[in-house]
PDB file of N, CA and C in Angstrom:
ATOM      1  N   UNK A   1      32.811 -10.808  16.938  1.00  0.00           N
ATOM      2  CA  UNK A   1      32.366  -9.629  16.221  1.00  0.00           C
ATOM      3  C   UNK A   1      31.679  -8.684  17.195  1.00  0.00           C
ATOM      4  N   UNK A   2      32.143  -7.238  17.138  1.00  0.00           N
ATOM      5  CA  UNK A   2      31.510  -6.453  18.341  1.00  0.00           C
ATOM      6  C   UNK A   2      30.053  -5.951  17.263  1.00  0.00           C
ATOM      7  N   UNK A   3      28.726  -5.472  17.753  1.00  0.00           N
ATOM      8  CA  UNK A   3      27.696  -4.955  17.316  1.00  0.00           C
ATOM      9  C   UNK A   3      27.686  -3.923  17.898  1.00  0.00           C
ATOM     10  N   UNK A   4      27.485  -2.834  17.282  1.00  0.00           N
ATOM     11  CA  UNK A   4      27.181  -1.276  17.721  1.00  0.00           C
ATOM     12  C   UNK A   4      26.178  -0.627  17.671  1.00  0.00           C
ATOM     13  N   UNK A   5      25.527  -0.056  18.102  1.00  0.00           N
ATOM     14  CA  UNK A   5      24.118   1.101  17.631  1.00  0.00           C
ATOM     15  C   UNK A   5      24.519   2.224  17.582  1.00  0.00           C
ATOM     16  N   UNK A   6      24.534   2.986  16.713  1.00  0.00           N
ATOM     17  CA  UNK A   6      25.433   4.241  16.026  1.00  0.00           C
ATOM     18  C   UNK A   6      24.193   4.978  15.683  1.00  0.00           C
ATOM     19  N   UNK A   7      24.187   6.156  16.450  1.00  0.00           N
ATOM     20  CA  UNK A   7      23.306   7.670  16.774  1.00  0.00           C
ATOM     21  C   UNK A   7      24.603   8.518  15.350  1.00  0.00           C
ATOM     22  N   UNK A   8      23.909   8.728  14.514  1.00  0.00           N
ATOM     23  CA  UNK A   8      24.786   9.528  13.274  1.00  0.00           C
ATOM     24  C   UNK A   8      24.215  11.305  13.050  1.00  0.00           C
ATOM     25  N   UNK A   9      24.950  12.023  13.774  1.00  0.00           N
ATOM     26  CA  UNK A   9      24.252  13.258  13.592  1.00  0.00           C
ATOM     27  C   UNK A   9      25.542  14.005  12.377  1.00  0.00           C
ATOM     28  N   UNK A  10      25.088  15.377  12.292  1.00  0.00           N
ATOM     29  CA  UNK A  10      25.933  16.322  11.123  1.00  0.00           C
ATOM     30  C   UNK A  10      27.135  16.428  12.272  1.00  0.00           C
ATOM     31  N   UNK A  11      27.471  16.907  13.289  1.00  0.00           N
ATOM     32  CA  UNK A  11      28.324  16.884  14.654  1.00  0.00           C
ATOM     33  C   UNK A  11      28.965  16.247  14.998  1.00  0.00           C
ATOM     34  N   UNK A  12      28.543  15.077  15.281  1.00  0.00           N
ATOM     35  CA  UNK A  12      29.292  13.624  15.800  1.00  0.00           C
ATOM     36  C   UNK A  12      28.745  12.568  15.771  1.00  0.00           C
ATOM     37  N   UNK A  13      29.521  11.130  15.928  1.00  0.00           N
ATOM     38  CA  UNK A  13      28.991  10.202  16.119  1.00  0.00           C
ATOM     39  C   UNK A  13      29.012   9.340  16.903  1.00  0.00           C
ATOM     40  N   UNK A  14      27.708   8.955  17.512  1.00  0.00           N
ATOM     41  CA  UNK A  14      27.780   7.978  19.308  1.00  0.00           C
ATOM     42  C   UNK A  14      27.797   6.738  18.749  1.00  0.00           C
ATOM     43  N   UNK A  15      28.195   5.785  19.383  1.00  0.00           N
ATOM     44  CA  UNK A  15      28.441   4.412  19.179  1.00  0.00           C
ATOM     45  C   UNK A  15      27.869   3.560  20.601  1.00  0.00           C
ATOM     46  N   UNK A  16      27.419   3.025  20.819  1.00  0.00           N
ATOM     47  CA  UNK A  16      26.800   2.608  22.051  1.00  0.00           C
ATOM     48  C   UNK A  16      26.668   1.001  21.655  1.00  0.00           C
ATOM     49  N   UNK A  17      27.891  -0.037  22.428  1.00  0.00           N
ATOM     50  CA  UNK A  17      27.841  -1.013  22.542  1.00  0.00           C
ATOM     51  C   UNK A  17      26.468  -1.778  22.890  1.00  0.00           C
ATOM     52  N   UNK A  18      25.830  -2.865  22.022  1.00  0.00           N
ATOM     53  CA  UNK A  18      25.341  -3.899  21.898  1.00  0.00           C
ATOM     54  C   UNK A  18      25.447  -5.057  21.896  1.00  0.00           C
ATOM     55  N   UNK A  19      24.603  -6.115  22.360  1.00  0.00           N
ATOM     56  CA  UNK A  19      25.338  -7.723  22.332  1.00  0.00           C
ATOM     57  C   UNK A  19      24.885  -8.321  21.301  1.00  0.00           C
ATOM     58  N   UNK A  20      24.952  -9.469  20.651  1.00  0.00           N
ATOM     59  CA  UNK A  20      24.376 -10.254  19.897  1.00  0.00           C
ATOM     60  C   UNK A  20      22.762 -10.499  19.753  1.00  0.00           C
ATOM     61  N   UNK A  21      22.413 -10.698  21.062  1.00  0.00           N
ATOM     62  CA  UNK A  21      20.670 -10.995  20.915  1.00  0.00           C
ATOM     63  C   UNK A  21      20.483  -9.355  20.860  1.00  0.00           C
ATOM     64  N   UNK A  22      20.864  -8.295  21.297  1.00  0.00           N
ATOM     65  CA  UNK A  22      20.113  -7.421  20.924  1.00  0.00           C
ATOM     66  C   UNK A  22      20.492  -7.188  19.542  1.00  0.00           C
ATOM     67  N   UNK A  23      21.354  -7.173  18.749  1.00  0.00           N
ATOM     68  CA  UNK A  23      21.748  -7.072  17.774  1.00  0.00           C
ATOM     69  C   UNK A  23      20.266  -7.537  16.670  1.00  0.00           C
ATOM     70  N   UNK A  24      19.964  -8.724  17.093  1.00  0.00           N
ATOM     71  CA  UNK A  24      19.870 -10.163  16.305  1.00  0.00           C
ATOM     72  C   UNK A  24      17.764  -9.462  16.536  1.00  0.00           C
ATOM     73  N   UNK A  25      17.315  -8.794  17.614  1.00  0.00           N
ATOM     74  CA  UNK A  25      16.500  -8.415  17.957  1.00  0.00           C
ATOM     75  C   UNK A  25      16.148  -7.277  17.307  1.00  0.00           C
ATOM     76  N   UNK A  26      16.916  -6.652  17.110  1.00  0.00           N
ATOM     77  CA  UNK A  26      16.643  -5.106  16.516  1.00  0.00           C
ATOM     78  C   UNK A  26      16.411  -5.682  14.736  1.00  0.00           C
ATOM     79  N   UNK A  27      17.390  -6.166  14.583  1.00  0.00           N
ATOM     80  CA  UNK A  27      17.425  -6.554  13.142  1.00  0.00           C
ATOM     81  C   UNK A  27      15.575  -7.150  12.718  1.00  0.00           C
ATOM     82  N   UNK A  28      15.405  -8.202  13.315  1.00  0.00           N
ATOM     83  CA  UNK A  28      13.884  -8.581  13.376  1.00  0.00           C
ATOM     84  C   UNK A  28      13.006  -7.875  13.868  1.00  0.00           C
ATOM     85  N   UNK A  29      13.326  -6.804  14.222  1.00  0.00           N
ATOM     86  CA  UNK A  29      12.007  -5.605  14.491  1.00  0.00           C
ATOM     87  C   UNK A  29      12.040  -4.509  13.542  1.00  0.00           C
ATOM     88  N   UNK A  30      13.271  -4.243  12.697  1.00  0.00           N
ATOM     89  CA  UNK A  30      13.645  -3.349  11.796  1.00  0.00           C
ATOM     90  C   UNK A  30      12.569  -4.736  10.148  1.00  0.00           C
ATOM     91  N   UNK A  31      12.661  -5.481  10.150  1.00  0.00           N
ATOM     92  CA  UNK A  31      12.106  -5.985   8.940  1.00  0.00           C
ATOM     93  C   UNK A  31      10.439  -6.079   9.406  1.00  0.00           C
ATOM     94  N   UNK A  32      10.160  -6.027  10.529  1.00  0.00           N
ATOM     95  CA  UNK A  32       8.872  -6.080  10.853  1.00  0.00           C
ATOM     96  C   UNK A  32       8.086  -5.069  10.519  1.00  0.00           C
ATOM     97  N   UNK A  33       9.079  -3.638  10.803  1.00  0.00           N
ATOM     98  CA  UNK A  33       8.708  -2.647  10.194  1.00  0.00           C
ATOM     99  C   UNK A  33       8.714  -1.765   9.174  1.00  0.00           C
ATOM    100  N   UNK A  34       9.313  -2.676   8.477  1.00  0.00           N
ATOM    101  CA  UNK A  34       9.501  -2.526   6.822  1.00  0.00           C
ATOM    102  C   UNK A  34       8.441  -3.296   6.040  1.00  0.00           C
ATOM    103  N   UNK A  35       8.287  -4.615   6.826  1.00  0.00           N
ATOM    104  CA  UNK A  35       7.071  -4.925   6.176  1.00  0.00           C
ATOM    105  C   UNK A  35       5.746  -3.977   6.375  1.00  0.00           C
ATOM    106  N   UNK A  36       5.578  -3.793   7.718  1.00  0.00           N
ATOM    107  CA  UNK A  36       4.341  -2.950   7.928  1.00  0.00           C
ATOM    108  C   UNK A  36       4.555  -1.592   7.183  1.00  0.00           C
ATOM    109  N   UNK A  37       5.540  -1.128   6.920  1.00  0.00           N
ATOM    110  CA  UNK A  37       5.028   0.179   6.273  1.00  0.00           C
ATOM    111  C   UNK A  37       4.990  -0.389   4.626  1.00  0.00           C
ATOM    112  N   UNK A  38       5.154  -1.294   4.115  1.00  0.00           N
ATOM    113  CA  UNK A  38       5.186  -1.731   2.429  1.00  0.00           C
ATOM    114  C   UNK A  38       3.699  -2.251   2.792  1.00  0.00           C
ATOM    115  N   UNK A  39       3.264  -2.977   3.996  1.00  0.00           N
ATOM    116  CA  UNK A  39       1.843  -3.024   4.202  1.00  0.00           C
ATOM    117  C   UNK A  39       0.717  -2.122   3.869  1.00  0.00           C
ATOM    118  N   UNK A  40       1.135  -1.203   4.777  1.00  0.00           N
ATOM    119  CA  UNK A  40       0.687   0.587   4.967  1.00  0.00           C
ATOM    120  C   UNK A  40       0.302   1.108   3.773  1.00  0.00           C
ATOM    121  N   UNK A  41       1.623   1.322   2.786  1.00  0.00           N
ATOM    122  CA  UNK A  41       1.387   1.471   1.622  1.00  0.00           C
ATOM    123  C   UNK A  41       0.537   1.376   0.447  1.00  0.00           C
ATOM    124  N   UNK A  42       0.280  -0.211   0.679  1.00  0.00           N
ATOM    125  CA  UNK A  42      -0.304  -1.252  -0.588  1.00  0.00           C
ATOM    126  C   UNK A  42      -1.701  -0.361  -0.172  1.00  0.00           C
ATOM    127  N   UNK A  43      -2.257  -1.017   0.854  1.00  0.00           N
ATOM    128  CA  UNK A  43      -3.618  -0.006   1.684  1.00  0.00           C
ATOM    129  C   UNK A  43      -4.025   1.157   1.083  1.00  0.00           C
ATOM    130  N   UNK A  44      -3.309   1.784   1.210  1.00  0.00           N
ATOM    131  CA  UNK A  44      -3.625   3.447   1.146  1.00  0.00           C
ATOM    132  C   UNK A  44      -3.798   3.057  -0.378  1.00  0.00           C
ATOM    133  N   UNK A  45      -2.955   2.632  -1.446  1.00  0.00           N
ATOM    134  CA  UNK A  45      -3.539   2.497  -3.002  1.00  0.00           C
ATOM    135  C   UNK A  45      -4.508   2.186  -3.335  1.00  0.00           C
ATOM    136  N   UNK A  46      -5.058   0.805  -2.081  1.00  0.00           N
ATOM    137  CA  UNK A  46      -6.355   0.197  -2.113  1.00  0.00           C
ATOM    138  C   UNK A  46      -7.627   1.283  -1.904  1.00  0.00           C
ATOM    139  N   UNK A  47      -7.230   2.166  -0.783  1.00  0.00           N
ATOM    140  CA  UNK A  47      -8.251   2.729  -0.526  1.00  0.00           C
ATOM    141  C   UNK A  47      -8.333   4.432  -1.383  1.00  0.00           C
ATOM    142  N   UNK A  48      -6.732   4.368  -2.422  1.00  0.00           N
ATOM    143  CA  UNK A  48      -6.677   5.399  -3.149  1.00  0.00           C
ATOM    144  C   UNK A  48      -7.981   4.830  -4.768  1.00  0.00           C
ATOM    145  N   UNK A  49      -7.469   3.701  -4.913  1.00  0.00           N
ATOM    146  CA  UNK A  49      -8.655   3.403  -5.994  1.00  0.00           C
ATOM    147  C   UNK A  49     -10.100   2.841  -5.573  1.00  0.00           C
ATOM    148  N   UNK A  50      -9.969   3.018  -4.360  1.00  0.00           N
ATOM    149  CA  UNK A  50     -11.773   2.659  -4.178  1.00  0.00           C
ATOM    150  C   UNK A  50     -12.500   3.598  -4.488  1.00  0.00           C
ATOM    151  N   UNK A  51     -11.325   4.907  -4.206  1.00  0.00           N
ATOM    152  CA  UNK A  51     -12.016   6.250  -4.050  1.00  0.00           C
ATOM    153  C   UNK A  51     -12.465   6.799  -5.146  1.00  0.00           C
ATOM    154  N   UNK A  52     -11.405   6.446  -5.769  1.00  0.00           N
ATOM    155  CA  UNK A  52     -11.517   6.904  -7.395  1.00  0.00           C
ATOM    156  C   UNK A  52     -12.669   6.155  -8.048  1.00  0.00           C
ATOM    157  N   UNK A  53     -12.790   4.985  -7.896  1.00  0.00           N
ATOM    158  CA  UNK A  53     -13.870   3.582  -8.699  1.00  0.00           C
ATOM    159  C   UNK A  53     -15.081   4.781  -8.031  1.00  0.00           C
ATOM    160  N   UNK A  54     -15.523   4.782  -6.961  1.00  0.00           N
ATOM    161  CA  UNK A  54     -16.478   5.665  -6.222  1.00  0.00           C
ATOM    162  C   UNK A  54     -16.458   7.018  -7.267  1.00  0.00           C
ATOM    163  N   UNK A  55     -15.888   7.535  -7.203  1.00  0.00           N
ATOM    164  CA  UNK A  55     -16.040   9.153  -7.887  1.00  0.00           C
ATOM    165  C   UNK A  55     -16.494   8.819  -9.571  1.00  0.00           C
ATOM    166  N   UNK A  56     -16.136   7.692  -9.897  1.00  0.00           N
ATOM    167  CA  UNK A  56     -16.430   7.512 -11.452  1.00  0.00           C
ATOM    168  C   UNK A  56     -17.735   7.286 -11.403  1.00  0.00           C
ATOM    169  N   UNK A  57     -18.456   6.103 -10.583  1.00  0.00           N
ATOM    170  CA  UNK A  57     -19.695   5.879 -10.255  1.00  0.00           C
ATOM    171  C   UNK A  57     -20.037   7.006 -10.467  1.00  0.00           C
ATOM    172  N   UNK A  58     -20.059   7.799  -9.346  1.00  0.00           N
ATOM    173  CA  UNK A  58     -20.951   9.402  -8.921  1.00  0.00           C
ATOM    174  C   UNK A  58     -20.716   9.665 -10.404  1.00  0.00           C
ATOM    175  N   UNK A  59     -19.858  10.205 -10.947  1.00  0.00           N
ATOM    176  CA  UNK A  59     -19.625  11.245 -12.172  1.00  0.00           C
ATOM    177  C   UNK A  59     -20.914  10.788 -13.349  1.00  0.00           C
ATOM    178  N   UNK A  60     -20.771   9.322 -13.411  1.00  0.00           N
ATOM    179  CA  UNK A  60     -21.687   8.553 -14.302  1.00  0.00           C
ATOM    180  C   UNK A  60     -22.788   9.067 -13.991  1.00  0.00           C
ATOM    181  N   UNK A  61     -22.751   8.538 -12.533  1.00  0.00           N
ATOM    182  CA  UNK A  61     -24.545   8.855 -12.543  1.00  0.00           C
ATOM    183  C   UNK A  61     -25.357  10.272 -12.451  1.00  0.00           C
ATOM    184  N   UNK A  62     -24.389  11.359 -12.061  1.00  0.00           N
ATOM    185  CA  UNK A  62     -24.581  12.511 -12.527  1.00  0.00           C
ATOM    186  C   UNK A  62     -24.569  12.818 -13.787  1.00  0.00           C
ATOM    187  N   UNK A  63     -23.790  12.337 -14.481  1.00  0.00           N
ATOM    188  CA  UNK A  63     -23.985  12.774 -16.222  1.00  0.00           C
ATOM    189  C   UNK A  63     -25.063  12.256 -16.733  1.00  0.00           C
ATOM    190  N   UNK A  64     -25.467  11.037 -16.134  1.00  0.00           N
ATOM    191  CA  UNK A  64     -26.614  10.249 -16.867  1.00  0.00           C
ATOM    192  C   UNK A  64     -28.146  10.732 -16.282  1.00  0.00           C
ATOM    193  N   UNK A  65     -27.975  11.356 -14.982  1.00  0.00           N
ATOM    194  CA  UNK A  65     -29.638  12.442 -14.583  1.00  0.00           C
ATOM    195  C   UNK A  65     -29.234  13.250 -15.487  1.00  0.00           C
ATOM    196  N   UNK A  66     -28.142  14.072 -15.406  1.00  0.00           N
ATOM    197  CA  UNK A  66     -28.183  15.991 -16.281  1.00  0.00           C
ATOM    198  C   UNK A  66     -28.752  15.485 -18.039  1.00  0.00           C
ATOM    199  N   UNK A  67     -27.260  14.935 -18.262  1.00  0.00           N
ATOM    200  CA  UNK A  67     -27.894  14.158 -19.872  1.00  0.00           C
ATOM    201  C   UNK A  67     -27.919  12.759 -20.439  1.00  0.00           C
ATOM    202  N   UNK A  68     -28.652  13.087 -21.692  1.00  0.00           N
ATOM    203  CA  UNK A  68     -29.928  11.583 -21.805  1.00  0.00           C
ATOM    204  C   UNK A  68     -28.516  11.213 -22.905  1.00  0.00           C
ATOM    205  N   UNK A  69     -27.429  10.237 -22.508  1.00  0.00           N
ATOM    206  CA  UNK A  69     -26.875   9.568 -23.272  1.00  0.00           C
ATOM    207  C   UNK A  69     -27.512   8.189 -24.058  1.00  0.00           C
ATOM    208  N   UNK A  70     -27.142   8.638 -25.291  1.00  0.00           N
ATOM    209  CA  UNK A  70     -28.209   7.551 -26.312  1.00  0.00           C
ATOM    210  C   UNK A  70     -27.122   6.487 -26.808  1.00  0.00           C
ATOM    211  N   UNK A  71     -25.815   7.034 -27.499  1.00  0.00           N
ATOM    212  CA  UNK A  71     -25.024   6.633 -28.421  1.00  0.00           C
ATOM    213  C   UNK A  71     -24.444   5.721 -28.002  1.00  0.00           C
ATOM    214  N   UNK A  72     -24.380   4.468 -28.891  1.00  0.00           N
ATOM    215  CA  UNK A  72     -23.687   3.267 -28.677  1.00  0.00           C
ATOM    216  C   UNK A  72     -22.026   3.711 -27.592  1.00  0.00           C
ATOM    217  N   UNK A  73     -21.427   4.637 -29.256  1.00  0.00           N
ATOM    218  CA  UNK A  73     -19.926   5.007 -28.405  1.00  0.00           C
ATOM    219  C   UNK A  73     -20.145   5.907 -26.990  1.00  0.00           C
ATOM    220  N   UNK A  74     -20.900   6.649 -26.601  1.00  0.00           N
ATOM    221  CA  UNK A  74     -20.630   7.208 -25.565  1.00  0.00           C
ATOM    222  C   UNK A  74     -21.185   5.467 -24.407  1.00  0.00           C
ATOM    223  N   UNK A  75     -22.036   5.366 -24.407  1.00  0.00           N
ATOM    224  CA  UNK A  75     -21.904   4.223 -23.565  1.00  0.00           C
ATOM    225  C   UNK A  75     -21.091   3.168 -23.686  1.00  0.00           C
ATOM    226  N   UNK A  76     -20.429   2.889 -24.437  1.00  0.00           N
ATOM    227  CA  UNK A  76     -19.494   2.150 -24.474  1.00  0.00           C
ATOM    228  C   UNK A  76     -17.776   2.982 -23.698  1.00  0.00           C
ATOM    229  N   UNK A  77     -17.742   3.841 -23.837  1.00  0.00           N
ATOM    230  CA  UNK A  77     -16.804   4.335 -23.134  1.00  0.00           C
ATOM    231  C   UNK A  77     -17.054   5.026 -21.920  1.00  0.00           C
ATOM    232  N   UNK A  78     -18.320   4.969 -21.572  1.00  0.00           N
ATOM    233  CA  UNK A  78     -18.200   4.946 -20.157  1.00  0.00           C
ATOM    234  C   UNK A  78     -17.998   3.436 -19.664  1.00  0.00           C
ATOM    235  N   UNK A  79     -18.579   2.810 -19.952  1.00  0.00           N
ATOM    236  CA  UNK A  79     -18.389   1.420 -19.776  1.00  0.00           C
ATOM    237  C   UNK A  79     -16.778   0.936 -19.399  1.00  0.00           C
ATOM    238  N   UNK A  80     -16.321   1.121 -20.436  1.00  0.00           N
ATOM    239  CA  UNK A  80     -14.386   1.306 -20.405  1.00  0.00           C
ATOM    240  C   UNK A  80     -14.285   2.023 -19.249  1.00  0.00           C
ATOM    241  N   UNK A  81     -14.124   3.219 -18.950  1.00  0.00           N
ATOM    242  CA  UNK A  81     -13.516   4.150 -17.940  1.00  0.00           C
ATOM    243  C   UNK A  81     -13.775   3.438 -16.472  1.00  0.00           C
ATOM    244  N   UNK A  82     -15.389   2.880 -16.034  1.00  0.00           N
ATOM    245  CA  UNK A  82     -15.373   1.985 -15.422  1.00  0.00           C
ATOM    246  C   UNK A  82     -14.865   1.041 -15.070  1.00  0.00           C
ATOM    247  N   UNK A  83     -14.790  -0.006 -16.000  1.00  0.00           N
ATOM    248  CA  UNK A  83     -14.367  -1.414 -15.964  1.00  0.00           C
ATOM    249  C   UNK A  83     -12.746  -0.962 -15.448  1.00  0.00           C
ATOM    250  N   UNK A  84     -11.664   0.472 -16.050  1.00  0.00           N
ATOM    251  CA  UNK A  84     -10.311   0.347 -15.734  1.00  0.00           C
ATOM    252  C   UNK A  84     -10.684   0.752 -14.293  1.00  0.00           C
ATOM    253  N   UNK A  85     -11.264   1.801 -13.842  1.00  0.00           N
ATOM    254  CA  UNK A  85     -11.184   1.850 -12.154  1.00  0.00           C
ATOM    255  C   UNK A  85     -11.414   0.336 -11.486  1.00  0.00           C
ATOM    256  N   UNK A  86     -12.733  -0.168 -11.590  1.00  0.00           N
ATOM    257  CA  UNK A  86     -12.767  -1.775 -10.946  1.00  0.00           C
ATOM    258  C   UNK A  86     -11.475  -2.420 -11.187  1.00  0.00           C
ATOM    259  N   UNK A  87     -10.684  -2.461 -12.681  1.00  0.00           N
ATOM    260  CA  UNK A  87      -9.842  -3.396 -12.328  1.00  0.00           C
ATOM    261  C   UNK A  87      -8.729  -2.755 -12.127  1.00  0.00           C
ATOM    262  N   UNK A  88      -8.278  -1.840 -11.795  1.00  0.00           N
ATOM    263  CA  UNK A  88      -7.524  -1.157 -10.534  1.00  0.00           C
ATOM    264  C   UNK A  88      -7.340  -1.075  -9.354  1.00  0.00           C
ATOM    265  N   UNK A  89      -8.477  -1.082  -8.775  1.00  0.00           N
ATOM    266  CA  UNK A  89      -9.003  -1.448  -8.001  1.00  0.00           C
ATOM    267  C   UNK A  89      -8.884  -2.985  -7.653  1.00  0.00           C
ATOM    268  N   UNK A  90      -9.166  -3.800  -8.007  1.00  0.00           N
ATOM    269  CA  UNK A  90      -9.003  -4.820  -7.754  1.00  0.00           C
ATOM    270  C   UNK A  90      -8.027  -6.036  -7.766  1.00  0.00           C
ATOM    271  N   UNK A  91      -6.703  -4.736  -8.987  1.00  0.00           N
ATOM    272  CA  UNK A  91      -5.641  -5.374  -8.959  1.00  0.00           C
ATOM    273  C   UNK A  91      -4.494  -4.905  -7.695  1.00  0.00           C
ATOM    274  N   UNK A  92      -5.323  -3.797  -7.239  1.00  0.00           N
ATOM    275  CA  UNK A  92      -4.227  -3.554  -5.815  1.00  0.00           C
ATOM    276  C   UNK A  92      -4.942  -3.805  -4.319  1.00  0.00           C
ATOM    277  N   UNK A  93      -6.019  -4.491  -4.921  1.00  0.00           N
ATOM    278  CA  UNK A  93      -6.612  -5.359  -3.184  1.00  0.00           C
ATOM    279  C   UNK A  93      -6.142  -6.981  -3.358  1.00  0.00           C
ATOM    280  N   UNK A  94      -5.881  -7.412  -4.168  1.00  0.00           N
ATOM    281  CA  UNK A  94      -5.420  -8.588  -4.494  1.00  0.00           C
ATOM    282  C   UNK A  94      -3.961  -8.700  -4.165  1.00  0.00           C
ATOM    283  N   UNK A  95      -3.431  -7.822  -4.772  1.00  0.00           N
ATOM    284  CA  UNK A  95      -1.615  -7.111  -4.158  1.00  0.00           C
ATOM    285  C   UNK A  95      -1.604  -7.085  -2.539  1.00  0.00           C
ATOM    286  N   UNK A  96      -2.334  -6.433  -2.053  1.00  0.00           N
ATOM    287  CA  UNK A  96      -2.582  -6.410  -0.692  1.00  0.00           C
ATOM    288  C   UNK A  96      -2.789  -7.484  -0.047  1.00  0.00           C
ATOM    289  N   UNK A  97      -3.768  -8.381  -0.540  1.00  0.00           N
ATOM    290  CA  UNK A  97      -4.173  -9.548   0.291  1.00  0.00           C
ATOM    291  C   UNK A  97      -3.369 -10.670   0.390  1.00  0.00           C
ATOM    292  N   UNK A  98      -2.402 -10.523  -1.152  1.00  0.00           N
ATOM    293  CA  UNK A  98      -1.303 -11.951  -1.586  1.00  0.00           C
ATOM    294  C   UNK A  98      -0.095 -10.985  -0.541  1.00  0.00           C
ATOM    295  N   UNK A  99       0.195  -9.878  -0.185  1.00  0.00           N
ATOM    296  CA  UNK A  99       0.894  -9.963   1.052  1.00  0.00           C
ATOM    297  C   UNK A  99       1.012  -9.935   2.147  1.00  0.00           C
ATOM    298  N   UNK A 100      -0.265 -10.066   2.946  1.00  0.00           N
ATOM    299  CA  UNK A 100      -0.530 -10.617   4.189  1.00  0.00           C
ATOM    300  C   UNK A 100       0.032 -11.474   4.971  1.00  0.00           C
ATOM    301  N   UNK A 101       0.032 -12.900   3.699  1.00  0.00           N
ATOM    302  CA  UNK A 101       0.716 -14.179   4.728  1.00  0.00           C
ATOM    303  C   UNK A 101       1.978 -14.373   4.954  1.00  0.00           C
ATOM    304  N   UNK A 102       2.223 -13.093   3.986  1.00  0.00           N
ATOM    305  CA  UNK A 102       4.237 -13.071   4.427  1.00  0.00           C
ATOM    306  C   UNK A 102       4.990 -12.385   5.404  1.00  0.00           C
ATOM    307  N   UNK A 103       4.152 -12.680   6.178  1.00  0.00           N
ATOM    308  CA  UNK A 103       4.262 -11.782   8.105  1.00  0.00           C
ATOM    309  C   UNK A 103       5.726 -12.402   8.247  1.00  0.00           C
ATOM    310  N   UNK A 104       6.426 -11.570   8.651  1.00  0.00           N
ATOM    311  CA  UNK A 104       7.748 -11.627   9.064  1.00  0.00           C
ATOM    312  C   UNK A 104       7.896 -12.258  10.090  1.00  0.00           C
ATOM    313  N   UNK A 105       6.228 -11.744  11.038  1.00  0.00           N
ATOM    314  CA  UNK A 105       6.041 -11.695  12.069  1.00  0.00           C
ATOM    315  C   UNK A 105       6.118 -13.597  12.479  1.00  0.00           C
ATOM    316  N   UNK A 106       5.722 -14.213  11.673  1.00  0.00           N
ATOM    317  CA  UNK A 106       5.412 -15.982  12.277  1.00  0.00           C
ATOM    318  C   UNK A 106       6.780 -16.478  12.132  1.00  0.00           C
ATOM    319  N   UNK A 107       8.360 -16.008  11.613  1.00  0.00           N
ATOM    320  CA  UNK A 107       9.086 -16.484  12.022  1.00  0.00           C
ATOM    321  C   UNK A 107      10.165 -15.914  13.231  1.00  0.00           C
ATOM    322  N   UNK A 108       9.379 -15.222  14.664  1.00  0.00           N
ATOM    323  CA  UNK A 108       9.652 -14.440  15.271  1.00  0.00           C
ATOM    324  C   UNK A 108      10.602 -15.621  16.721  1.00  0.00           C
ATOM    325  N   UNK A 109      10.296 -16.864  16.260  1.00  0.00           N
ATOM    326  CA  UNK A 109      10.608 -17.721  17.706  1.00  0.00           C
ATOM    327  C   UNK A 109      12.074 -18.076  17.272  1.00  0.00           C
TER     328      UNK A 109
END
């Protein structure tokens, strides 16, 4: 079986002979970096809902200096709005962390 590395422009197309181990090499550096950017990804959500869990905090505790919330229901739904950022939050650092050990990378030998 011949392996090729194929440069694909709108113009033309180069073909530039490859052997097997490079073949077999590229392929395992192409999933390495598919994992790292699905890595990349998860991250940035993590650190998209920290941000957010953070801004709800602030908002709370600004509403609660400006005004004197008394009512069962209003504290109870801040309570809610909270609790969904934390567990947003915590359901995409958990996502993150359960894919760590599936490094592409430890079956590299």
């Amino acid at each position: 079986m011949e392996h090729v590395l194929r440069h694909q422009t709108i113009v033309n197309n180069i073909d530039a002979p490859i052997t097997q181990e490079e073949f077999c090499l590229l392929s395992k550096q192409r999933k390495i970096l598919n994992y790292a950017f699905r890595l990349e990804e998860t991250y940035s959500y993590v650190v998209a809902n920290y941000l957010d869990f953070e801004r709800a905090l602030l908002d709370t505790s600004l509403t609660s200096a400006v005004q004197n919330i008394q009512s069962y229901t209003e504290i109870q739904m801040t309570w809610s709005a909270l609790s969904l950022k934390l567990v947003n939050l915590l359901t995409t650092t958990r996502l993150y962390l359960d894919q760590g050990p599936q490094s592409p990378c430890a079956n590299m030998t």
